[in-house]
N, C-alpha and C. Protein backbone atom coordinates (compact mmCIF):
# COMPACT_ATOMS: atom_id res chain seq x y z
N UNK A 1 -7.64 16.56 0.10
CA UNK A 1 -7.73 15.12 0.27
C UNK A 1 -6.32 14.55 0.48
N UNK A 2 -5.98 13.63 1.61
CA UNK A 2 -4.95 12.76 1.87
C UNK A 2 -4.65 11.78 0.46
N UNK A 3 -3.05 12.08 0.52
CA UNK A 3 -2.64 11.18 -0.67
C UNK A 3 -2.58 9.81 0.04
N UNK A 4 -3.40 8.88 -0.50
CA UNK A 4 -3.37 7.68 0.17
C UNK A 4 -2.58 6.79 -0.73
N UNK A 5 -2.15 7.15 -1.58
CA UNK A 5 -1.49 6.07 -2.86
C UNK A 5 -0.11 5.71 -2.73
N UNK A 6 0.31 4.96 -1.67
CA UNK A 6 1.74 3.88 -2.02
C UNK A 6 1.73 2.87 -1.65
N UNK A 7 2.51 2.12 -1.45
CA UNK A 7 2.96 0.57 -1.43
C UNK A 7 1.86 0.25 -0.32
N UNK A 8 2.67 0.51 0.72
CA UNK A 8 1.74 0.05 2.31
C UNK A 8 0.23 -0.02 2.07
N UNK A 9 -0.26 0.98 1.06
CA UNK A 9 -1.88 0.77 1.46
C UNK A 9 -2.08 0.10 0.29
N UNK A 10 -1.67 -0.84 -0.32
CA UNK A 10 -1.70 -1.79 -1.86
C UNK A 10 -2.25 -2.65 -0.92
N UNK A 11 -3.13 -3.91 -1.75
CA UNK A 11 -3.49 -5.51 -1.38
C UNK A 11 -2.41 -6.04 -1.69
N UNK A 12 -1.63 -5.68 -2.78
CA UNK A 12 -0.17 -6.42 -2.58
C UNK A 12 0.49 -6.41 -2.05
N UNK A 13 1.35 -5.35 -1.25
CA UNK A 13 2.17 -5.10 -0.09
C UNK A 13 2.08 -6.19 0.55
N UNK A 14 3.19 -6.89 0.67
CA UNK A 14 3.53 -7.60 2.24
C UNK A 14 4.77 -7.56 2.36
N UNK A 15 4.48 -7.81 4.18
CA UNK A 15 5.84 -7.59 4.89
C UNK A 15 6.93 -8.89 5.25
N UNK A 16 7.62 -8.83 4.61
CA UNK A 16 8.81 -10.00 4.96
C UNK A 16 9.89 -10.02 5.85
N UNK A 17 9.50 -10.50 7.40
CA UNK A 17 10.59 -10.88 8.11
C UNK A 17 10.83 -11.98 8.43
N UNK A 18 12.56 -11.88 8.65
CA UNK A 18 13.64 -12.79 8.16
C UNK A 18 14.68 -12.38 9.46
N UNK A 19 15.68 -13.69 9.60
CA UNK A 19 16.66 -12.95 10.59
C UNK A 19 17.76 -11.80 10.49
N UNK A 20 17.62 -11.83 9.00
CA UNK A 20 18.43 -10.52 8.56
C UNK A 20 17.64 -9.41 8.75
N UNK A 21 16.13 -9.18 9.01
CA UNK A 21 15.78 -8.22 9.00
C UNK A 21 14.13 -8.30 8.40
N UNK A 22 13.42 -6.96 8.27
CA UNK A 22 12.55 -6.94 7.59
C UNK A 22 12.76 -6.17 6.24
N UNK A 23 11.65 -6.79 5.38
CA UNK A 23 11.75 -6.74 4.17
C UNK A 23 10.22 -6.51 3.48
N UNK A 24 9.99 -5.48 2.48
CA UNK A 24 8.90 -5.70 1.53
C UNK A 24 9.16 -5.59 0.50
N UNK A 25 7.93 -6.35 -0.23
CA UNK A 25 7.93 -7.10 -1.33
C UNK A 25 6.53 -6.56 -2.14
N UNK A 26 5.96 -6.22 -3.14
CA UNK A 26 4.99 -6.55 -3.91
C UNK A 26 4.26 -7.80 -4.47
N UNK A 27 3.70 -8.71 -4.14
CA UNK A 27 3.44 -9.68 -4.05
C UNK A 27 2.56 -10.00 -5.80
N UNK A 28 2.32 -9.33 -6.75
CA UNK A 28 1.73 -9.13 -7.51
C UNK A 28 2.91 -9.12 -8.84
N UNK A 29 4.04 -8.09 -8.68
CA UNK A 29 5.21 -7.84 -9.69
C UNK A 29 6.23 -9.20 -8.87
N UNK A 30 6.84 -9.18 -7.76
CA UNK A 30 7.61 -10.02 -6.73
C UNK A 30 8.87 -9.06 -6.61
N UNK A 31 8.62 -7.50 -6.68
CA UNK A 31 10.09 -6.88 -6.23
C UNK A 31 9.98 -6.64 -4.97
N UNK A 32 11.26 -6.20 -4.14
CA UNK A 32 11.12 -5.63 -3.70
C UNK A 32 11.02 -4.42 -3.45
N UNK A 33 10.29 -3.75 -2.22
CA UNK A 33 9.46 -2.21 -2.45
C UNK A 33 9.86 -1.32 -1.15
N UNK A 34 9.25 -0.26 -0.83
CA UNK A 34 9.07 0.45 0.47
C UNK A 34 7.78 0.84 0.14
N UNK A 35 7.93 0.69 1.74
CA UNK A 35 6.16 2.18 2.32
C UNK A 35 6.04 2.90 1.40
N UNK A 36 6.38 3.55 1.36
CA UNK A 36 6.23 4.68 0.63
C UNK A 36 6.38 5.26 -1.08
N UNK A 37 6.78 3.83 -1.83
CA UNK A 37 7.06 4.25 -3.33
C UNK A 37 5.25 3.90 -4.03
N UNK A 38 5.76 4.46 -4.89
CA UNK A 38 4.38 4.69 -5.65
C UNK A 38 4.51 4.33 -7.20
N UNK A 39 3.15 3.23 -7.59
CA UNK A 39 3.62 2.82 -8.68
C UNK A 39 1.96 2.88 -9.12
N UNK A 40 1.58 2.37 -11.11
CA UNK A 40 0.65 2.88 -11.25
C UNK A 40 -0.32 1.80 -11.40
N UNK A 41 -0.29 0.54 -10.77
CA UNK A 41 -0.74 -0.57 -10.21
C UNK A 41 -1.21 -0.92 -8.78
N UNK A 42 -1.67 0.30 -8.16
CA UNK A 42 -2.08 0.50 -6.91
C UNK A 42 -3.53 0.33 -6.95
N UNK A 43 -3.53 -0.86 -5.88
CA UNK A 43 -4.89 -1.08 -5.71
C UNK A 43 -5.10 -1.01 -3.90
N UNK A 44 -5.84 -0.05 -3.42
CA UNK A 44 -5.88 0.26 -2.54
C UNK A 44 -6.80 -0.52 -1.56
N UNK A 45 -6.53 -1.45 -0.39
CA UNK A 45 -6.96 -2.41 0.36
C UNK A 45 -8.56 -1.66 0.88
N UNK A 46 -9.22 -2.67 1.23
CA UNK A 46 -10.52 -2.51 1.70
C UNK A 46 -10.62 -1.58 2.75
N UNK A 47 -10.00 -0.84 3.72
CA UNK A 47 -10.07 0.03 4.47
C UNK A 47 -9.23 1.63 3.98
N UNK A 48 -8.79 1.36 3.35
CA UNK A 48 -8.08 2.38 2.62
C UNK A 48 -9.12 3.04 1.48
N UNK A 49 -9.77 2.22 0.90
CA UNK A 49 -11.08 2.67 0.04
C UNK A 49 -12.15 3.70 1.06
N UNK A 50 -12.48 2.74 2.06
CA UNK A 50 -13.73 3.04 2.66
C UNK A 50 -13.12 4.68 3.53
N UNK A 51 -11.91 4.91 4.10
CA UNK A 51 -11.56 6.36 4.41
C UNK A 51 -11.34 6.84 3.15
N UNK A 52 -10.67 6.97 1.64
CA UNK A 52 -11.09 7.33 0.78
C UNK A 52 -13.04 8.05 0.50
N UNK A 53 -13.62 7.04 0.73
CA UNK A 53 -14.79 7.78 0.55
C UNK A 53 -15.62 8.43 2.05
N UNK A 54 -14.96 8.04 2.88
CA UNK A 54 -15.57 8.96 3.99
C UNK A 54 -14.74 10.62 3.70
N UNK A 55 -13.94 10.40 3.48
CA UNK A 55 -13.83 11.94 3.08
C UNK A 55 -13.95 12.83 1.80
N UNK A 56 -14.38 12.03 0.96
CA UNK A 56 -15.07 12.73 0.25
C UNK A 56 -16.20 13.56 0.20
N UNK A 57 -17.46 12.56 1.63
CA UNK A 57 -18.31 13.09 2.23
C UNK A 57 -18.48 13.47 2.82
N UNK A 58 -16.81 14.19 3.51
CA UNK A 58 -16.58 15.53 4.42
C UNK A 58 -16.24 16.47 4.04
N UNK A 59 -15.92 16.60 2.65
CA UNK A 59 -15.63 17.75 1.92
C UNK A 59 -16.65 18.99 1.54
């Protein structure tokens, strides 16, 4: 099974751009984050669930 668990696939994740650049944030704690860190407050967005369980029922 695909590790689907970090920031990007959270309901909190959002992306903040600015003229300095882009930026994410956790919208839930208010830090800032990356793609890719992993924390144990992951709640995984409505399409991220539903491939979660399609492959379970390909296993």
């Amino acid at each position: 099974m695909k590790d689907y668990h970090f920031c990007a696939t959270c309901i909190h994740f959002m992306v903040e751009k600015t003229d300095k650049g882009t930026g994410y944030r956790c919208k839930r704690l208010g830090y800032e984050t990356h793609p890719k860190y992993k924390f144990n407050c992951w709640n995984p967005k409505e399409h991220i669930i539903k491939l979660m369980e399609k492959e379970k029922t390909t296993e």
